[in-house]
N, C-alpha and C. Protein backbone atom coordinates (compact mmCIF):
# COMPACT_ATOMS: atom_id res chain seq x y z
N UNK A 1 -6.46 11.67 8.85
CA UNK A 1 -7.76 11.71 9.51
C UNK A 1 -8.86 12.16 8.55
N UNK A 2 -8.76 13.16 7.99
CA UNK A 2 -9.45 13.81 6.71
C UNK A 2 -9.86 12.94 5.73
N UNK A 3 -8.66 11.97 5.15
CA UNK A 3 -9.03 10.46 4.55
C UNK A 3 -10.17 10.00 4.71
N UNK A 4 -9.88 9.06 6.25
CA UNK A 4 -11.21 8.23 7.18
C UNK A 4 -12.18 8.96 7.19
N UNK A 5 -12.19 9.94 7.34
CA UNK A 5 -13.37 10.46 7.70
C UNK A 5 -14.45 10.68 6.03
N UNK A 6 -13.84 10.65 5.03
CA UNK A 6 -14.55 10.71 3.27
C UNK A 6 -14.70 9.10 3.40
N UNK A 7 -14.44 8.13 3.99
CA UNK A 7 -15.22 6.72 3.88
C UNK A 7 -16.11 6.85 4.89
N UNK A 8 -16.43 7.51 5.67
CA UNK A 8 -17.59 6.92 6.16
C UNK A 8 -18.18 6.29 5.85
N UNK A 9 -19.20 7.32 4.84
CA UNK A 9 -20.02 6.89 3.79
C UNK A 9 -20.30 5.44 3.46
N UNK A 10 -18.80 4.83 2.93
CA UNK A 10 -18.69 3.63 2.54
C UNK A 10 -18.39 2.86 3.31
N UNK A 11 -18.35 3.06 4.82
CA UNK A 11 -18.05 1.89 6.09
C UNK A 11 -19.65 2.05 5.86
N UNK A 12 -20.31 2.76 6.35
CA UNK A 12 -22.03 2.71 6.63
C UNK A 12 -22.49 1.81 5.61
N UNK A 13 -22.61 1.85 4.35
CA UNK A 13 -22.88 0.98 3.30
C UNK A 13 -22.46 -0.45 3.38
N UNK A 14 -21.06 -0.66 3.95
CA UNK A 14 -20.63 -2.03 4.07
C UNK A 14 -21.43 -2.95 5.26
N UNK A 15 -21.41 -2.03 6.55
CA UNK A 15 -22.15 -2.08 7.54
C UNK A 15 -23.39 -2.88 7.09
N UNK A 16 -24.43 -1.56 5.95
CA UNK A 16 -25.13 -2.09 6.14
C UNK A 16 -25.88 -2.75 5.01
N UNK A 17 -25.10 -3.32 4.11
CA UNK A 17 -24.95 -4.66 3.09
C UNK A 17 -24.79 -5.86 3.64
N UNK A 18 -23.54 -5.75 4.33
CA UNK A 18 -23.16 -7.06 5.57
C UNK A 18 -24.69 -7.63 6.78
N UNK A 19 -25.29 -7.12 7.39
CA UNK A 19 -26.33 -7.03 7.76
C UNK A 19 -27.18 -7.98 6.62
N UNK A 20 -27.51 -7.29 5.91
CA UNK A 20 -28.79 -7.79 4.86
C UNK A 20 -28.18 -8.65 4.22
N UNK A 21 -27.07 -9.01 4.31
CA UNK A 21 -26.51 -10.63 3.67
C UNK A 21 -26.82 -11.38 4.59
N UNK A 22 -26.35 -11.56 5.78
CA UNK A 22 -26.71 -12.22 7.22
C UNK A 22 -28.21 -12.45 6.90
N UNK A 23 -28.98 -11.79 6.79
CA UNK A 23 -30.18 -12.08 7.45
C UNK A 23 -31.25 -12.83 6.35
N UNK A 24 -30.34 -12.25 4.55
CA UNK A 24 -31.55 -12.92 3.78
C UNK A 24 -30.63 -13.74 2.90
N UNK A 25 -30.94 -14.70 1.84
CA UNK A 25 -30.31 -15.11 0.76
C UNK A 25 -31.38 -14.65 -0.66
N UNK A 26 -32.49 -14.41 0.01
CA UNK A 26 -33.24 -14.18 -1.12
C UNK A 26 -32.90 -13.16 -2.46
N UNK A 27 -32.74 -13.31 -3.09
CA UNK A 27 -31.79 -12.27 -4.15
C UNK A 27 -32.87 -11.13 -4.37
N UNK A 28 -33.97 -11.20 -4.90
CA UNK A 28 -35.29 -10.13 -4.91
C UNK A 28 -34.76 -9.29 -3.88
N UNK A 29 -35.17 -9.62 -2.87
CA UNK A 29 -34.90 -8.73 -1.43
C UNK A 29 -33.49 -8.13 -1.86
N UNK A 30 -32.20 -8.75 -1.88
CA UNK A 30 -31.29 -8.27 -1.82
C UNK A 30 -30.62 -7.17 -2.30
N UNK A 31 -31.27 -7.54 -3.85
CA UNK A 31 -31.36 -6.38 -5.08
C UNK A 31 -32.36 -4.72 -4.47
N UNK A 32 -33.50 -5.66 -3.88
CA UNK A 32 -34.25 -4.19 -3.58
C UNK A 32 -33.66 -3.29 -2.63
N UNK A 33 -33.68 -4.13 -1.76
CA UNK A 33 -32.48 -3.53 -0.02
C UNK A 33 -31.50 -3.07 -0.58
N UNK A 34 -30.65 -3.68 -1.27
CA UNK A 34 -29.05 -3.33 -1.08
C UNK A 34 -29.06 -1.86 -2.35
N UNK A 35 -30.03 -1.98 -3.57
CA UNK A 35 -30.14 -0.83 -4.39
C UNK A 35 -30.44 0.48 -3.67
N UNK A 36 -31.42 0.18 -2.40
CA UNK A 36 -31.77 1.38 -1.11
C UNK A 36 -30.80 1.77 -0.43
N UNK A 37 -29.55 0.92 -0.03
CA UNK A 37 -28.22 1.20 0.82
C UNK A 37 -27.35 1.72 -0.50
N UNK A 38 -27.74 1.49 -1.62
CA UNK A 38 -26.83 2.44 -2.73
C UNK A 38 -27.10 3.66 -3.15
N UNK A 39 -28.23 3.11 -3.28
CA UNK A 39 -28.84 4.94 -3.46
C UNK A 39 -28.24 6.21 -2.55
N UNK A 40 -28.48 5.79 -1.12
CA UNK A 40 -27.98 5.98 -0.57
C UNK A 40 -26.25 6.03 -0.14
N UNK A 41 -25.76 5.86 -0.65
CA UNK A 41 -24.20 5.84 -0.69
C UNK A 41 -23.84 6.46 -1.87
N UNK A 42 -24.21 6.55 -2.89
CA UNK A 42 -24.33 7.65 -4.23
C UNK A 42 -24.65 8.83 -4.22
N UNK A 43 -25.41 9.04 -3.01
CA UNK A 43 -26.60 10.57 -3.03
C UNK A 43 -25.32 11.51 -2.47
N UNK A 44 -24.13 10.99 -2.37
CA UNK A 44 -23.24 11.64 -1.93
C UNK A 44 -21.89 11.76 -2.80
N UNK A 45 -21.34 12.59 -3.18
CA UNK A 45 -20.06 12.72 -4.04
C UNK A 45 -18.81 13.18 -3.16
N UNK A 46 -18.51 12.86 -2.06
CA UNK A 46 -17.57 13.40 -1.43
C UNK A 46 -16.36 12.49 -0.43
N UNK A 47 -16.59 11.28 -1.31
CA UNK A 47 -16.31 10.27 -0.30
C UNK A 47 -15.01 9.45 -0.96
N UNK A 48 -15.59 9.02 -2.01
CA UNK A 48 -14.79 8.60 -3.01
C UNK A 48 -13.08 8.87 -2.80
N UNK A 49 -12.21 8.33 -2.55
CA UNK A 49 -10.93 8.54 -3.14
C UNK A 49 -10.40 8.90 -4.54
N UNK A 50 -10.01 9.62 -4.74
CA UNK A 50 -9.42 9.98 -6.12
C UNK A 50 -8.37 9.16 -6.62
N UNK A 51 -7.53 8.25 -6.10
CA UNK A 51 -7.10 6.94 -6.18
C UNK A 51 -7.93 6.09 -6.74
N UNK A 52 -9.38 6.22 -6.92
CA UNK A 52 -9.86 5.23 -6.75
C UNK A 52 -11.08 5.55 -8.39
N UNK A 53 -10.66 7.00 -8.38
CA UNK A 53 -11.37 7.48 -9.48
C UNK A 53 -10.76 7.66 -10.32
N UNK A 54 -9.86 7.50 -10.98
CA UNK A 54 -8.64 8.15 -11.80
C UNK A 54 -9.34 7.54 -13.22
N UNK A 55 -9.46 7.75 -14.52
CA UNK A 55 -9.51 7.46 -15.61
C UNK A 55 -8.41 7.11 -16.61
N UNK A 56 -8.36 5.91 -17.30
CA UNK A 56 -7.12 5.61 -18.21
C UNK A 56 -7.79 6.51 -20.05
N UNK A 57 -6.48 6.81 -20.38
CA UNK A 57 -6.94 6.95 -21.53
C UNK A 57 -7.57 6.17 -22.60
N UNK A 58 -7.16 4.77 -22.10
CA UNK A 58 -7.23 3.49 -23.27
C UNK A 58 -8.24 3.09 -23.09
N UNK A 59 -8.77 2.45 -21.27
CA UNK A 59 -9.69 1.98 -21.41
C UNK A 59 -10.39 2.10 -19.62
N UNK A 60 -12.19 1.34 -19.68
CA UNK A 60 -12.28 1.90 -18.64
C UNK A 60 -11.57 1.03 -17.48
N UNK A 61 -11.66 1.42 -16.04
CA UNK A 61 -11.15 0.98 -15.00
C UNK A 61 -11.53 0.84 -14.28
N UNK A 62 -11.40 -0.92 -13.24
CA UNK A 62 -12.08 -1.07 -12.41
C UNK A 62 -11.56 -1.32 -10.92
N UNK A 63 -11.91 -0.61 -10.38
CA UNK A 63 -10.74 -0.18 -8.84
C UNK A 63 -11.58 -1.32 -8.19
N UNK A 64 -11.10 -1.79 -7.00
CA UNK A 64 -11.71 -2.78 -6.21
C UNK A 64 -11.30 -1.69 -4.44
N UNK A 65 -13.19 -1.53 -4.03
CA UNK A 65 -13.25 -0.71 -2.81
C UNK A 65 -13.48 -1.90 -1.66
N UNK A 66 -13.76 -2.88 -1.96
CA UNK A 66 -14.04 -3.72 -0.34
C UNK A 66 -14.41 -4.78 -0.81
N UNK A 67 -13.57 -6.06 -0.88
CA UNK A 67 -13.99 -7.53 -0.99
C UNK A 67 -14.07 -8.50 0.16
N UNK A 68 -15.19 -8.53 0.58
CA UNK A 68 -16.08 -9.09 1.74
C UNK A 68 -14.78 -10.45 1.94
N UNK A 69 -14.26 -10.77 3.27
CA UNK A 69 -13.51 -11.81 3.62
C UNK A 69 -14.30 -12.52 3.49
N UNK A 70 -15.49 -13.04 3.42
CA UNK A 70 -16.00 -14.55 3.34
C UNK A 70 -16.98 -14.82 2.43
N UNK A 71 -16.25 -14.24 0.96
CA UNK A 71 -16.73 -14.28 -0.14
C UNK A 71 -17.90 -13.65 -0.85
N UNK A 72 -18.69 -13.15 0.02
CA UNK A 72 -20.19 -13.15 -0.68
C UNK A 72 -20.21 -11.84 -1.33
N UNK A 73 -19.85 -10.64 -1.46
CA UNK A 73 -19.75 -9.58 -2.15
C UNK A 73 -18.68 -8.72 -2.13
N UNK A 74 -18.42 -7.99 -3.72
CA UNK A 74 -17.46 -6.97 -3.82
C UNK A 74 -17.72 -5.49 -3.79
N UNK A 75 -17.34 -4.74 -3.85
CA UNK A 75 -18.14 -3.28 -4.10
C UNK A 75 -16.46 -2.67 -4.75
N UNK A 76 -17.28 -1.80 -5.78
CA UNK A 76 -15.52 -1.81 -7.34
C UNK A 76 -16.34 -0.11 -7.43
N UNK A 77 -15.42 0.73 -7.41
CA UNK A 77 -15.47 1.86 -8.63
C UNK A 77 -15.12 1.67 -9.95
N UNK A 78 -16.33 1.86 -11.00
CA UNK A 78 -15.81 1.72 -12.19
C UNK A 78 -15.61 3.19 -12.93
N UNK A 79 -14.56 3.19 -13.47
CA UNK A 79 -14.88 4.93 -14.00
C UNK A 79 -14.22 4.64 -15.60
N UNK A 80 -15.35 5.69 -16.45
CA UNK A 80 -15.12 5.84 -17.53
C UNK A 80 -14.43 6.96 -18.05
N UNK A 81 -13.42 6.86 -19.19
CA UNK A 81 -13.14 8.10 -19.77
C UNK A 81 -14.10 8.40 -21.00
N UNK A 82 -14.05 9.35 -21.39
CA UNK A 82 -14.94 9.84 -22.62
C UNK A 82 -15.45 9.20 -23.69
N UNK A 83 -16.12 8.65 -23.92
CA UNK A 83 -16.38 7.69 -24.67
C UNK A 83 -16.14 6.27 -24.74
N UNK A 84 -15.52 5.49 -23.51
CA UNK A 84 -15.28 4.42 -23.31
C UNK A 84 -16.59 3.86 -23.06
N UNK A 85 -16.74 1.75 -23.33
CA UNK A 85 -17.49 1.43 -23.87
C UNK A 85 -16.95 0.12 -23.16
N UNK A 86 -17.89 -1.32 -22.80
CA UNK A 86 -18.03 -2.21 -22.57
C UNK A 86 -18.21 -3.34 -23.84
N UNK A 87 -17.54 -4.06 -24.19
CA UNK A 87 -18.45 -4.95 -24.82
C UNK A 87 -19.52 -5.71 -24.45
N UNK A 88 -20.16 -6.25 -25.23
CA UNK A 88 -21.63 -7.12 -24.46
C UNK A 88 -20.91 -8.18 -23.77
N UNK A 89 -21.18 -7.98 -22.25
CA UNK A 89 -20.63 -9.26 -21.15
C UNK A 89 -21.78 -9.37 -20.27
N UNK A 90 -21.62 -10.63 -19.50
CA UNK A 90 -22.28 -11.51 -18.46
C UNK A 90 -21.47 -10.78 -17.04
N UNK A 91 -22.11 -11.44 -16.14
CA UNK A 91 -21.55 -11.18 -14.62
C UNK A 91 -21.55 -12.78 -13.83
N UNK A 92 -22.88 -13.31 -14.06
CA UNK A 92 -22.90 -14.65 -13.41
C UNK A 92 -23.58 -14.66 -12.13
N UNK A 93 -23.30 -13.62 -11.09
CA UNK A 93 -23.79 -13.33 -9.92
C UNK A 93 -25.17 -12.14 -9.75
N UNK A 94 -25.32 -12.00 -9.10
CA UNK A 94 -26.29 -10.93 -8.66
C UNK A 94 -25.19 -9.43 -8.59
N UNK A 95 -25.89 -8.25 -9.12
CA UNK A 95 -25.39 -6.90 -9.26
C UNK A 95 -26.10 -5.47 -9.79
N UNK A 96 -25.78 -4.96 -8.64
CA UNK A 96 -25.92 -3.74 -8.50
C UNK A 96 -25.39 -2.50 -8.56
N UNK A 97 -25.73 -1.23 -10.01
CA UNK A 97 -24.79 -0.83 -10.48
C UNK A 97 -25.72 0.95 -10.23
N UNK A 98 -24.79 1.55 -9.17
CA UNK A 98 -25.13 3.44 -8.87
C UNK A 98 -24.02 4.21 -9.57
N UNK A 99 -25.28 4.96 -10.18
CA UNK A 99 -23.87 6.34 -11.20
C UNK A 99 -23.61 7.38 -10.23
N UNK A 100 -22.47 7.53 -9.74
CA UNK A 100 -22.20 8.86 -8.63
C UNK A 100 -21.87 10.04 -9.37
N UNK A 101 -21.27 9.80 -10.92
CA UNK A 101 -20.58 10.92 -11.45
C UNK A 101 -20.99 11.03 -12.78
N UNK A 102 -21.60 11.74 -13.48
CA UNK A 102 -21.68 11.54 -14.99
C UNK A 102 -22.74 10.65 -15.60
N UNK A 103 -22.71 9.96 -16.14
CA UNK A 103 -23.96 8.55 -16.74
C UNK A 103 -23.57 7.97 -17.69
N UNK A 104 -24.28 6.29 -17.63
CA UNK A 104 -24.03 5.60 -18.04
C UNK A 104 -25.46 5.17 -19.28
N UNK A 105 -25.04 5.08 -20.52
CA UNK A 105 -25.94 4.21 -21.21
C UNK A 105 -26.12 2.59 -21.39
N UNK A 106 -27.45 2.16 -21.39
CA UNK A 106 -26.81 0.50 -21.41
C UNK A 106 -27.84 0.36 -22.07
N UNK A 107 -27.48 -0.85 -22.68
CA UNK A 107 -28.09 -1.51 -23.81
C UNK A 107 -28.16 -3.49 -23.06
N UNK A 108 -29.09 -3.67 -22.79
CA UNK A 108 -29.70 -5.18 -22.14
C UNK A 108 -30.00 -6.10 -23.60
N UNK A 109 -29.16 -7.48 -23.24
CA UNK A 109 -29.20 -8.45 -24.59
C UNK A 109 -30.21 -9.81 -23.90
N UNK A 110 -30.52 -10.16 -24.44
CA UNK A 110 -30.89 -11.61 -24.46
C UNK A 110 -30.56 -12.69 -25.38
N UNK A 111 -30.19 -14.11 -25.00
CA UNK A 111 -29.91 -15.16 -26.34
C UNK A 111 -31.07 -15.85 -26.51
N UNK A 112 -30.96 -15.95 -27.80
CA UNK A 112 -31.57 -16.98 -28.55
C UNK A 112 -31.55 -17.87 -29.56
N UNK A 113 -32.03 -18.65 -30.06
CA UNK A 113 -31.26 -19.91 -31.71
C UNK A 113 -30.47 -18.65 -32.09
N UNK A 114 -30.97 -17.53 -32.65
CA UNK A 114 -29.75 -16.59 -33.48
C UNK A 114 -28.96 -16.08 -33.05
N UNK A 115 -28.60 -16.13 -31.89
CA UNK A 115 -27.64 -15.13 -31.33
C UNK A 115 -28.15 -14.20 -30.14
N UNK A 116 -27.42 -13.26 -29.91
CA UNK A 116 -28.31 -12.45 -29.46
C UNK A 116 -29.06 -11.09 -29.83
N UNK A 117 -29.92 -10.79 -29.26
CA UNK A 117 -30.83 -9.69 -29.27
C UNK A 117 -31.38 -8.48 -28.34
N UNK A 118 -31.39 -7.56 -28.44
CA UNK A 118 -31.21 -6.24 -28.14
C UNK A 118 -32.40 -6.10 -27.43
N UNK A 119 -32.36 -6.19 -26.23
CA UNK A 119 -34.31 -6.58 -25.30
C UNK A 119 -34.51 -4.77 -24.45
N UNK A 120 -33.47 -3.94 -24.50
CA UNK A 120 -34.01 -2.64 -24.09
C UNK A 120 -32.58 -1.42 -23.66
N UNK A 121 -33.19 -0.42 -23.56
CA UNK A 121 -31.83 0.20 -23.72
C UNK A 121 -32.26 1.31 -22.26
N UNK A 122 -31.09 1.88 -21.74
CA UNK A 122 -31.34 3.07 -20.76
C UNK A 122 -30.76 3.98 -20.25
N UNK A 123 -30.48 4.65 -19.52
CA UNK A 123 -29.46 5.51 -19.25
C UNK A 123 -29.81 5.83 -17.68
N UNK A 124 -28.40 5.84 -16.75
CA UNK A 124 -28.48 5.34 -15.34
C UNK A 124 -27.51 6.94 -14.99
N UNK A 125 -28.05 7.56 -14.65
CA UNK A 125 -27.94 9.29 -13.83
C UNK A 125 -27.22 9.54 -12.57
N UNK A 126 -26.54 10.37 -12.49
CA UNK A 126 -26.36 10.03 -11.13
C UNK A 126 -27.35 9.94 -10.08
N UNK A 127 -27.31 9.35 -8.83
CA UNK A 127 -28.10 8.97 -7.70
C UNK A 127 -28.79 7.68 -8.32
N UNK A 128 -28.86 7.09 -9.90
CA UNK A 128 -29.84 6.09 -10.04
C UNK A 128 -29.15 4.63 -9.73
N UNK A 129 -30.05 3.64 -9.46
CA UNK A 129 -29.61 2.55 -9.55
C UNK A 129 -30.27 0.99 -11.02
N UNK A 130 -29.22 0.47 -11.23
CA UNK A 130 -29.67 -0.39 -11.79
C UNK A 130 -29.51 -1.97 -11.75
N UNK A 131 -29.54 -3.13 -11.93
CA UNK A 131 -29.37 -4.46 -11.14
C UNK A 131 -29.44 -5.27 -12.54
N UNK A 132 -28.73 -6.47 -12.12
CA UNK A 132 -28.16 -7.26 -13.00
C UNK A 132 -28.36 -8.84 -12.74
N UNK A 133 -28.65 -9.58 -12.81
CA UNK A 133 -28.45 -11.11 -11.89
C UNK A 133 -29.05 -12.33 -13.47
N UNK A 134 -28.39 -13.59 -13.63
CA UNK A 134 -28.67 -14.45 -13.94
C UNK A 134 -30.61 -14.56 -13.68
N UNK A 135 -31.20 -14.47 -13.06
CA UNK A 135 -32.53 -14.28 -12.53
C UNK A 135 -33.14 -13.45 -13.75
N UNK A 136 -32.80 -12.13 -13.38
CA UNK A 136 -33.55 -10.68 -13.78
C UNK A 136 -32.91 -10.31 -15.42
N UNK A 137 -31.67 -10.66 -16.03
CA UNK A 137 -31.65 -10.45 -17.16
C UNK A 137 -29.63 -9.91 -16.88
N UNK A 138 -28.53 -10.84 -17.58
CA UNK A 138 -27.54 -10.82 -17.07
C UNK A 138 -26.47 -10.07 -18.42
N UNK A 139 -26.63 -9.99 -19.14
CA UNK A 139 -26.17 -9.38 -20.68
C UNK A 139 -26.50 -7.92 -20.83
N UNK A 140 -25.48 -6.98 -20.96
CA UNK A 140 -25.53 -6.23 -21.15
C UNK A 140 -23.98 -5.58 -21.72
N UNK A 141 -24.76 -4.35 -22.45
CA UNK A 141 -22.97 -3.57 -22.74
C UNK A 141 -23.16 -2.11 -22.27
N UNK A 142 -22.25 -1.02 -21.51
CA UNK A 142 -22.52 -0.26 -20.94
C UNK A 142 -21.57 0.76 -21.79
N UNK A 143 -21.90 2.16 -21.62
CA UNK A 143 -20.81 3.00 -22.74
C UNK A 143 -21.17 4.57 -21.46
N UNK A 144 -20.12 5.16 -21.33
CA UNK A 144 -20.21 6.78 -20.95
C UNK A 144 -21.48 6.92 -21.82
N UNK A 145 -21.86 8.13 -21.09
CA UNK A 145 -22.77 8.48 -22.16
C UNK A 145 -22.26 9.96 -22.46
N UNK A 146 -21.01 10.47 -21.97
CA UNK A 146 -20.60 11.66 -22.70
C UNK A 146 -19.47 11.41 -23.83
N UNK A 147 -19.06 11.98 -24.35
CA UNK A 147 -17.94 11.99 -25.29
C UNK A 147 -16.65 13.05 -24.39
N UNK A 148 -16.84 13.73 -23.11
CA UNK A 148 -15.81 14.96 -23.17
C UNK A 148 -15.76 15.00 -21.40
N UNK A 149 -16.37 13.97 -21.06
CA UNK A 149 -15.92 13.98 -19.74
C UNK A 149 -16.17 12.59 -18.94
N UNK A 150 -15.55 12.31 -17.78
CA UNK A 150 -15.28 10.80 -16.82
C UNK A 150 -16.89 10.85 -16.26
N UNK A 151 -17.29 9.50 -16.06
CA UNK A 151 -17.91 9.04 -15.62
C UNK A 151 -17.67 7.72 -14.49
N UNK A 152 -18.48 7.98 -13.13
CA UNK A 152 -17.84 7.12 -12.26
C UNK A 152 -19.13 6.48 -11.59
N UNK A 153 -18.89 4.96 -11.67
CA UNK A 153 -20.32 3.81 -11.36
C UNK A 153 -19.89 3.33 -10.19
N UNK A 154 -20.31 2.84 -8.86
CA UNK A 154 -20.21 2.13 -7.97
C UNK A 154 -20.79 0.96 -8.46
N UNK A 155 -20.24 -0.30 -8.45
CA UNK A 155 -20.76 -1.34 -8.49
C UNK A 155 -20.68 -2.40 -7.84
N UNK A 156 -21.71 -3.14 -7.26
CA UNK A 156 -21.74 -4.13 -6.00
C UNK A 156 -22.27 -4.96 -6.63
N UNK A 157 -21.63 -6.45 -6.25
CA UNK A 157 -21.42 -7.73 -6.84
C UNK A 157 -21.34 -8.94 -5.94
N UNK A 158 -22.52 -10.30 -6.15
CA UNK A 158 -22.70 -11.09 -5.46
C UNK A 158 -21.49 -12.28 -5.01
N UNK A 159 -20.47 -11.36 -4.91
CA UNK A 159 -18.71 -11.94 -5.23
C UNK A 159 -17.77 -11.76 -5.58
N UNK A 160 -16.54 -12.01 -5.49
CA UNK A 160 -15.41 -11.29 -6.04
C UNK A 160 -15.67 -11.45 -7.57
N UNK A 161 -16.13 -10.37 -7.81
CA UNK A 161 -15.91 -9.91 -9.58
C UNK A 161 -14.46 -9.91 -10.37
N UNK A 162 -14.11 -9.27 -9.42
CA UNK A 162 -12.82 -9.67 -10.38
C UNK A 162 -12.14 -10.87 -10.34
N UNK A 163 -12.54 -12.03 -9.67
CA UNK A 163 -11.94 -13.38 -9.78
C UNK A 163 -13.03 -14.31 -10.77
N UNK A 164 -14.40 -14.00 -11.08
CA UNK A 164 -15.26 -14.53 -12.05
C UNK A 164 -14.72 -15.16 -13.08
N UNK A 165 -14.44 -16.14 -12.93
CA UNK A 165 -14.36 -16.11 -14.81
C UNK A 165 -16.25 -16.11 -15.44
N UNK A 166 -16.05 -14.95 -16.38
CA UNK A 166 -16.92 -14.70 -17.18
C UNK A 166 -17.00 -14.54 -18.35
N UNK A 167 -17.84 -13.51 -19.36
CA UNK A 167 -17.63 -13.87 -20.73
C UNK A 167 -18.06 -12.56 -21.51
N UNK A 168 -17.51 -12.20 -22.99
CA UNK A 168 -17.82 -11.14 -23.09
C UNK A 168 -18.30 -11.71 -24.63
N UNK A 169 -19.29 -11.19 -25.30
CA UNK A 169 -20.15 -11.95 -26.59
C UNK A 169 -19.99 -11.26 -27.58
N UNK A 170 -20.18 -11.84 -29.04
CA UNK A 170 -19.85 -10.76 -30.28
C UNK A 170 -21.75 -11.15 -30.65
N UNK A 171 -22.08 -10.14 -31.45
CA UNK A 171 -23.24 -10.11 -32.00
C UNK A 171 -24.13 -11.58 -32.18
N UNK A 172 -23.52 -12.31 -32.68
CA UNK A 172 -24.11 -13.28 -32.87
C UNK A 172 -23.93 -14.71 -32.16
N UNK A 173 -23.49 -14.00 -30.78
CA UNK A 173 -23.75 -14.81 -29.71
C UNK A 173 -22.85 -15.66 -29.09
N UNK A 174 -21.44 -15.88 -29.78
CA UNK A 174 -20.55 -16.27 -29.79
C UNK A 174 -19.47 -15.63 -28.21
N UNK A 175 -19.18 -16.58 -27.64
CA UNK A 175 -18.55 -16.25 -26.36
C UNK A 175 -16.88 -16.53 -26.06
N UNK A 176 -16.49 -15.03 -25.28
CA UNK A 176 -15.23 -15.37 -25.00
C UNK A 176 -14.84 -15.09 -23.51
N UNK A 177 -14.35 -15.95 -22.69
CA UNK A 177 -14.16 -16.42 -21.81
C UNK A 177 -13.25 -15.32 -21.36
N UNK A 178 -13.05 -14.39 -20.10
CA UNK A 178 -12.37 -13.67 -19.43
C UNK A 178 -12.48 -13.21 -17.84
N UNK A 179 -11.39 -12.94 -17.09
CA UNK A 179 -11.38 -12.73 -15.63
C UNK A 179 -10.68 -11.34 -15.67
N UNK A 180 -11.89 -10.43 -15.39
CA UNK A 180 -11.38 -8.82 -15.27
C UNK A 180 -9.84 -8.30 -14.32
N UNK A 181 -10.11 -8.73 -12.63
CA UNK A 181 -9.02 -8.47 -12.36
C UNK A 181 -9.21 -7.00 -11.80
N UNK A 182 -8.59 -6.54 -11.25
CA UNK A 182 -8.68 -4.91 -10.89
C UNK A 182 -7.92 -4.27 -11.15
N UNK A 183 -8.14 -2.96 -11.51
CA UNK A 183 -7.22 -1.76 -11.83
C UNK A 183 -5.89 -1.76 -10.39
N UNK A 184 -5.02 -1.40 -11.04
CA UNK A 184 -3.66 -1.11 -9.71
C UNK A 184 -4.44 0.28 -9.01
N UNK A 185 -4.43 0.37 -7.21
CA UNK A 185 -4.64 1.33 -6.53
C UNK A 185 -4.03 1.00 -5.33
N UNK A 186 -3.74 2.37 -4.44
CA UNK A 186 -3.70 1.48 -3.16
C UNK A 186 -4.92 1.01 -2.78
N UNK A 187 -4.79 0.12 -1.75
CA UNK A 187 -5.91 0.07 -0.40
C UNK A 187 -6.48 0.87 0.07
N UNK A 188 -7.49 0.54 0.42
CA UNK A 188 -8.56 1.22 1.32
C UNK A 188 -8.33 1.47 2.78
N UNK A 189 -7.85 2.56 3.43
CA UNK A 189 -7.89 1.63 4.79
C UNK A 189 -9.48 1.90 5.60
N UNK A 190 -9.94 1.09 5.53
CA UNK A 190 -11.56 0.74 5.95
C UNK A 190 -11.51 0.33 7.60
N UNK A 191 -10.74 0.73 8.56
CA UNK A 191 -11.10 0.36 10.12
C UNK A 191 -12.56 0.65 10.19
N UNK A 192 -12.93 0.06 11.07
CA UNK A 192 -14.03 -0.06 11.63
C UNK A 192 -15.11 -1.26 10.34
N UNK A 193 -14.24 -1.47 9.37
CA UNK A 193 -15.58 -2.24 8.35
C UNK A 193 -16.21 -3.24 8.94
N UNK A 194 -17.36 -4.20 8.22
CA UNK A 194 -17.83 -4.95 9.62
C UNK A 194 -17.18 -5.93 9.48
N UNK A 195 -17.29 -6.85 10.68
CA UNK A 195 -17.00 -8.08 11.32
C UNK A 195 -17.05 -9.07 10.05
């Protein structure tokens, strides 16, 4: 009972993501709305499964919290260990990324004839949100920003992310083709998620 009751949080969020998919396709809107239902679902640290947070030594990990039955979005804990690091990758879809635990640095690429190039850099706090989409600017590489302790990102995705095939880039722009997949956890048990 104690369980169910630390998702709330994240039934309310699904609730009310599911909602604002129904009603818009517009991605602008979606990004703005759904970054407001994250914020909100971040402003809280008590919800989370520890199943779901666990850190590998090798590398980071991406748990899968709720993949929408009729495709249109995922929502993943990603958690970093100490110094773990992303290479520069794509997503393809629309995404939305809240730091609940620790922070994240990111560094935003763009291509061009040379390859690519380094268009701005930032660092995402807990409670902050940040967004991602083919649209708004889709390249990026993300790193802990501590060296000595886990860091943990909620991230919501215009689709099963981990079935994407997507791509991860070397400096000079050059692409390699990969499907993330999710970290081993149990299930969620999410009663009441929506319809």
């Amino acid at each position: 009972m104690a369980a169910q009751q630390t998702l709330v949080a994240l039934r309310t969020f699904l609730t009310g993501l599911d909602t604002l998919l129904r009603a818009t396709s517009d991605e602008a809107r979606i990004l703005s709305e759904g970054a407001a239902l994250l914020r909100t679902l971040i402003a809280r640290d008590d919800w989370l499964p520890a199943s779901h947070a666990a850190p590998d030594p090798e590398r980071y990990r991406q748990y899968l919290l709720f993949r929408d039955p009729e495709g249109r979005f995922s929502v993943v804990s990603f958690v970093w260990g100490p110094g773990q690091r992303t290479p520069i990758h794509d997503h393809r879809v629309w995404g939305l990324v809240g730091v609940l635990r620790g922070a994240e640095l990111v560094e935003r690429y763009a291509r061009d004839d040379e390859g690519l190039r380094l268009v701005g850099r930032g660092r995402i706090d807990p409670g902050a949100v940040d967004a991602v989409s083919p649209a708004i600017g889709d390249l990026h590489r993300v790193a802990n920003a501590y060296d000595d302790r886990v860091t943990v990102s909620i991230h919501v995705y215009g689709a099963d992310i981990g079935a994407i095939e997507r791509a991860t880039y070397a400096d000079d722009g050059t692409a390699k083709r990969f499907v993330s997949g999710y970290a081993d956890a149990p299930a969620l048990d999410l009663a009441g998620e929506p319809a």
